[in-house]
Protein backbone atom coordinates (compact mmCIF):
# COMPACT_ATOMS: atom_id res chain seq x y z
CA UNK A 1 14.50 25.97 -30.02
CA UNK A 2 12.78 22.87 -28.69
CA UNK A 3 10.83 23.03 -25.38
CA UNK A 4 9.76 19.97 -23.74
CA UNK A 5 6.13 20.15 -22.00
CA UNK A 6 5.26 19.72 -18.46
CA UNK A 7 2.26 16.72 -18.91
CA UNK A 8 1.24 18.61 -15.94
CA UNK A 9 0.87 21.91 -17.01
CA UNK A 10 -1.17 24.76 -18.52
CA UNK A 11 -3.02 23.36 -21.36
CA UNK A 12 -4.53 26.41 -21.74
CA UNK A 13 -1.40 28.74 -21.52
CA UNK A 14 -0.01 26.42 -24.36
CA UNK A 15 -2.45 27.08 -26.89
CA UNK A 16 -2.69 30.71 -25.93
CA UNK A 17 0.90 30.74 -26.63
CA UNK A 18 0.44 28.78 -29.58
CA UNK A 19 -2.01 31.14 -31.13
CA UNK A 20 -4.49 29.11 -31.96
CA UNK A 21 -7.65 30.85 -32.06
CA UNK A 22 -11.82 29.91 -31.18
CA UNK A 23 -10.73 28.51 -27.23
CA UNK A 24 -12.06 29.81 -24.33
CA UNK A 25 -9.05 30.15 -22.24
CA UNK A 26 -10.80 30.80 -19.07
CA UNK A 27 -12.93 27.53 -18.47
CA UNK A 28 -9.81 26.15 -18.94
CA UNK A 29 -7.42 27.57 -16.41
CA UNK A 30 -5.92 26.17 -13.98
CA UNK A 31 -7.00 22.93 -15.53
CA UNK A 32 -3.33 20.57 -16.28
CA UNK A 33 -2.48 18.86 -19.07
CA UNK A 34 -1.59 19.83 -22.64
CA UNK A 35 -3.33 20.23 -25.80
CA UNK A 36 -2.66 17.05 -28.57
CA UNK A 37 -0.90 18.98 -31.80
CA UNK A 38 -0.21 16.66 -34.51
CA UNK A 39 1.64 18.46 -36.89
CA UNK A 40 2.23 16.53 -40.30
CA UNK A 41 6.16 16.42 -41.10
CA UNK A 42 6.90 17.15 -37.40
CA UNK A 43 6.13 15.59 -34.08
CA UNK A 44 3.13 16.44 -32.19
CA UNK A 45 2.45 16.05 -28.24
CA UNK A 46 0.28 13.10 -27.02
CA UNK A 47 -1.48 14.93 -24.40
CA UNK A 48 -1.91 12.27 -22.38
CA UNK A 49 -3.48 12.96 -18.84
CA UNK A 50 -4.68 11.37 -15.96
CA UNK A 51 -8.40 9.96 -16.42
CA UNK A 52 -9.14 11.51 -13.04
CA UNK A 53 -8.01 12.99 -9.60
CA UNK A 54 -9.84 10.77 -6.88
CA UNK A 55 -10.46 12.85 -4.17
CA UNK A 56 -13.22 10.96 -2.00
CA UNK A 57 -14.03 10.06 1.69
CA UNK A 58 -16.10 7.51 3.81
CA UNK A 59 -16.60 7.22 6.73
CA UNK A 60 -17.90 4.25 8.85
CA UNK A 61 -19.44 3.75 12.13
CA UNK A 62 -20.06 -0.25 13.55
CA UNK A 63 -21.18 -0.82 16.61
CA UNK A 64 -23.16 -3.88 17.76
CA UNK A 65 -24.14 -5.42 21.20
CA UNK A 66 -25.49 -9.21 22.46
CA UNK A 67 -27.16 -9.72 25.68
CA UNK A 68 -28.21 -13.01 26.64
CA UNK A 69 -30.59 -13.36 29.36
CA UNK A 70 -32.78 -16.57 30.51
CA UNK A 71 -33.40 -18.53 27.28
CA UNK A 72 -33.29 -15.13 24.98
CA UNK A 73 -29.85 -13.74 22.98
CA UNK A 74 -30.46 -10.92 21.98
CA UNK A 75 -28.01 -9.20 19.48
CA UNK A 76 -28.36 -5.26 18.42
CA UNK A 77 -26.38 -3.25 15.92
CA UNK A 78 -25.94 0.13 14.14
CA UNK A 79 -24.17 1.21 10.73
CA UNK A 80 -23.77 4.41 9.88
CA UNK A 81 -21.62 5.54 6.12
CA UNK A 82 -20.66 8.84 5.67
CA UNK A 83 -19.85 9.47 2.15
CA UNK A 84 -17.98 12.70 0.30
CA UNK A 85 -17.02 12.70 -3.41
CA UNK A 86 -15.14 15.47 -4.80
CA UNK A 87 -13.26 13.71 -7.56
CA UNK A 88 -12.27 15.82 -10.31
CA UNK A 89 -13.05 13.64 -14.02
CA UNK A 90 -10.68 14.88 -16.66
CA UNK A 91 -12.33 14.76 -20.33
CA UNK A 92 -8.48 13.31 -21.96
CA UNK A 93 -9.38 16.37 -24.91
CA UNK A 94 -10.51 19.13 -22.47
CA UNK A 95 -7.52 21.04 -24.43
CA UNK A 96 -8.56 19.84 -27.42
CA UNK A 97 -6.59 17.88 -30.51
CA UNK A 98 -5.65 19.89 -33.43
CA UNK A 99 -4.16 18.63 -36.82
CA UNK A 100 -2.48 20.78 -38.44
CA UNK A 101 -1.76 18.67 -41.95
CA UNK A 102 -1.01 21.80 -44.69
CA UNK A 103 -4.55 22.15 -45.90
CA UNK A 104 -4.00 25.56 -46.23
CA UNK A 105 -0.40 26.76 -46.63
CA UNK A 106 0.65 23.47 -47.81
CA UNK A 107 2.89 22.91 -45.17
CA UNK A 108 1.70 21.56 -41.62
CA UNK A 109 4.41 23.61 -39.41
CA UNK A 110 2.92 26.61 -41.69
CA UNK A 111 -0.15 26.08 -40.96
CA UNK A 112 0.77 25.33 -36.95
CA UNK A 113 2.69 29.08 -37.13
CA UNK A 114 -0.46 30.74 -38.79
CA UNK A 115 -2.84 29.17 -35.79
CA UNK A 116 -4.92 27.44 -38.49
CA UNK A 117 -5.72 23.50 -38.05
CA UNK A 118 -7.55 21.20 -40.67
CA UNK A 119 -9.44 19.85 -37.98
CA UNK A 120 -9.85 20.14 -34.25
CA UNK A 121 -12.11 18.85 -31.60
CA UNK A 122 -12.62 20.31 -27.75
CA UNK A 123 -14.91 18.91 -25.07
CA UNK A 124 -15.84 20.80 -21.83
CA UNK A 125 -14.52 20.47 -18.91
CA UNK A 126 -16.68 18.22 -16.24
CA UNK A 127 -17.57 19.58 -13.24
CA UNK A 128 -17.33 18.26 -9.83
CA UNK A 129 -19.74 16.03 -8.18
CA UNK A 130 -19.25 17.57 -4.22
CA UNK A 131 -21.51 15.04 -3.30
CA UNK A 132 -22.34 13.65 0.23
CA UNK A 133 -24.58 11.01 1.30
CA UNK A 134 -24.96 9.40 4.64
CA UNK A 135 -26.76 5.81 5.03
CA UNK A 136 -27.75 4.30 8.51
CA UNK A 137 -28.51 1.03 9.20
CA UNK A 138 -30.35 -0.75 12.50
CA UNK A 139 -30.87 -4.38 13.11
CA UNK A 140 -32.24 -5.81 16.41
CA UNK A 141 -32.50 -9.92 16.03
CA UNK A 142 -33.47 -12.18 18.96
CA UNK A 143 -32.63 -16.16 18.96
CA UNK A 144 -34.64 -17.70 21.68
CA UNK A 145 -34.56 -22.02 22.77
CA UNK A 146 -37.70 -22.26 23.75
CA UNK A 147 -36.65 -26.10 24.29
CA UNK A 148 -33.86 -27.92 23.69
CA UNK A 149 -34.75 -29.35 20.40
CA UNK A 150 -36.67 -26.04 19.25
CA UNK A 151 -34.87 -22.71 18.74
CA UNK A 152 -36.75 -19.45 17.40
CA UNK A 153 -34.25 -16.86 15.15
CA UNK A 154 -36.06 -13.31 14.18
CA UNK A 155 -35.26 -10.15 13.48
CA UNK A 156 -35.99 -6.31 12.25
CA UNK A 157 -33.44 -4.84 9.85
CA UNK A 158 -34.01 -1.23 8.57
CA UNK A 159 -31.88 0.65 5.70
CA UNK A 160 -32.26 4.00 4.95
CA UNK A 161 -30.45 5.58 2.28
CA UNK A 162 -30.71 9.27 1.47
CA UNK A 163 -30.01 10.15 -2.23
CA UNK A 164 -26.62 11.69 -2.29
CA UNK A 165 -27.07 15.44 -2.34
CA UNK A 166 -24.89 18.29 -4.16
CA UNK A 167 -23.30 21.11 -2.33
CA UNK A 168 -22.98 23.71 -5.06
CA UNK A 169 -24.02 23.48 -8.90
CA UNK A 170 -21.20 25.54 -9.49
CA UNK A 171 -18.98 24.57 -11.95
CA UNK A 172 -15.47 24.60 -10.05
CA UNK A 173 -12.34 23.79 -11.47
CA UNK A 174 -9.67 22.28 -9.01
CA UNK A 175 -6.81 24.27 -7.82
């Protein structure tokens, strides 16, 4: 009986159903995606999943003024950046790839049923960043004629930008 795979689902509920032994089911759960079987004599599963769920935020304050007064125009301005990153990075094997090629029964589907592959690989699972970082920025700049053929332009800009900090070094995996 075929069953066609949800590219979306449990990658780890797959191979648990699959039998196939040495995975540690519970850093993977609630993880989607599907394992990558290649089976010889049969047709495997891709696995393909998405590279990464983008889950990030800024936010931007701009304000600036000018006053001109007498000879003087003036010109003042803040920027503020709020920034949140909580994007998830899938690893595109985090459910591993397992050949399954006969090596040991002499038959690949044998060797699928029997939970033993030729060769497999399996990367952990990233965690996320849950970064935030907030930059402000102040400028005050003055352009003053002190006669009509001589016009003075200066300025102080200042920058300062926190390092982005972590809210947990938990490793949580996204619901």
């Amino acid at each position: 009986m075929a069953k066609n795979l949800d590219p979306n689902g449990d990658g780890g509920k797959i191979l648990s159903d699959a039998g196939i032994q040495g995975v540690d089911f519970t850093a993977l759960q609630g993880l989607e995606g599907v394992p990558q079987l290649s089976i010889t004599g049969v047709s495997g599963t891709n696995g393909s999943i998405p590279q990464g769920l983008v889950a990030s935020t800024t936010i931007q304050f701009i304000d600036n003024l000018t006053w001109t007064r007498g000879t003087h125009s003036m010109k003042f301005g803040v920027d503020i950046v709020r920034d949140r990153d909580d994007t998830v990075y899938y690893n595109m094997i985090q459910f591993g790839q397992f050949n399954f090629s006969g090596a040991f029964s002499g038959f690949g589907y044998a060797d699928f049923l029997l939970g033993l592959p030729q060769t497999d690989s399996l990367t952990t699972p990233l965690p996320r960043p849950y970064e935030r970082g907030t930059i402000w920025g102040f400028y005050a700049q003055d352009q003053w004629k002190v006669s009509p053929r001589l016009t003075l332009n200066y300025g102080l800009r200042s920058m300062n930008r926190r390092a982005a900090s972590r809210l947990s070094t938990r490793h949580r995996v996204p619901s």
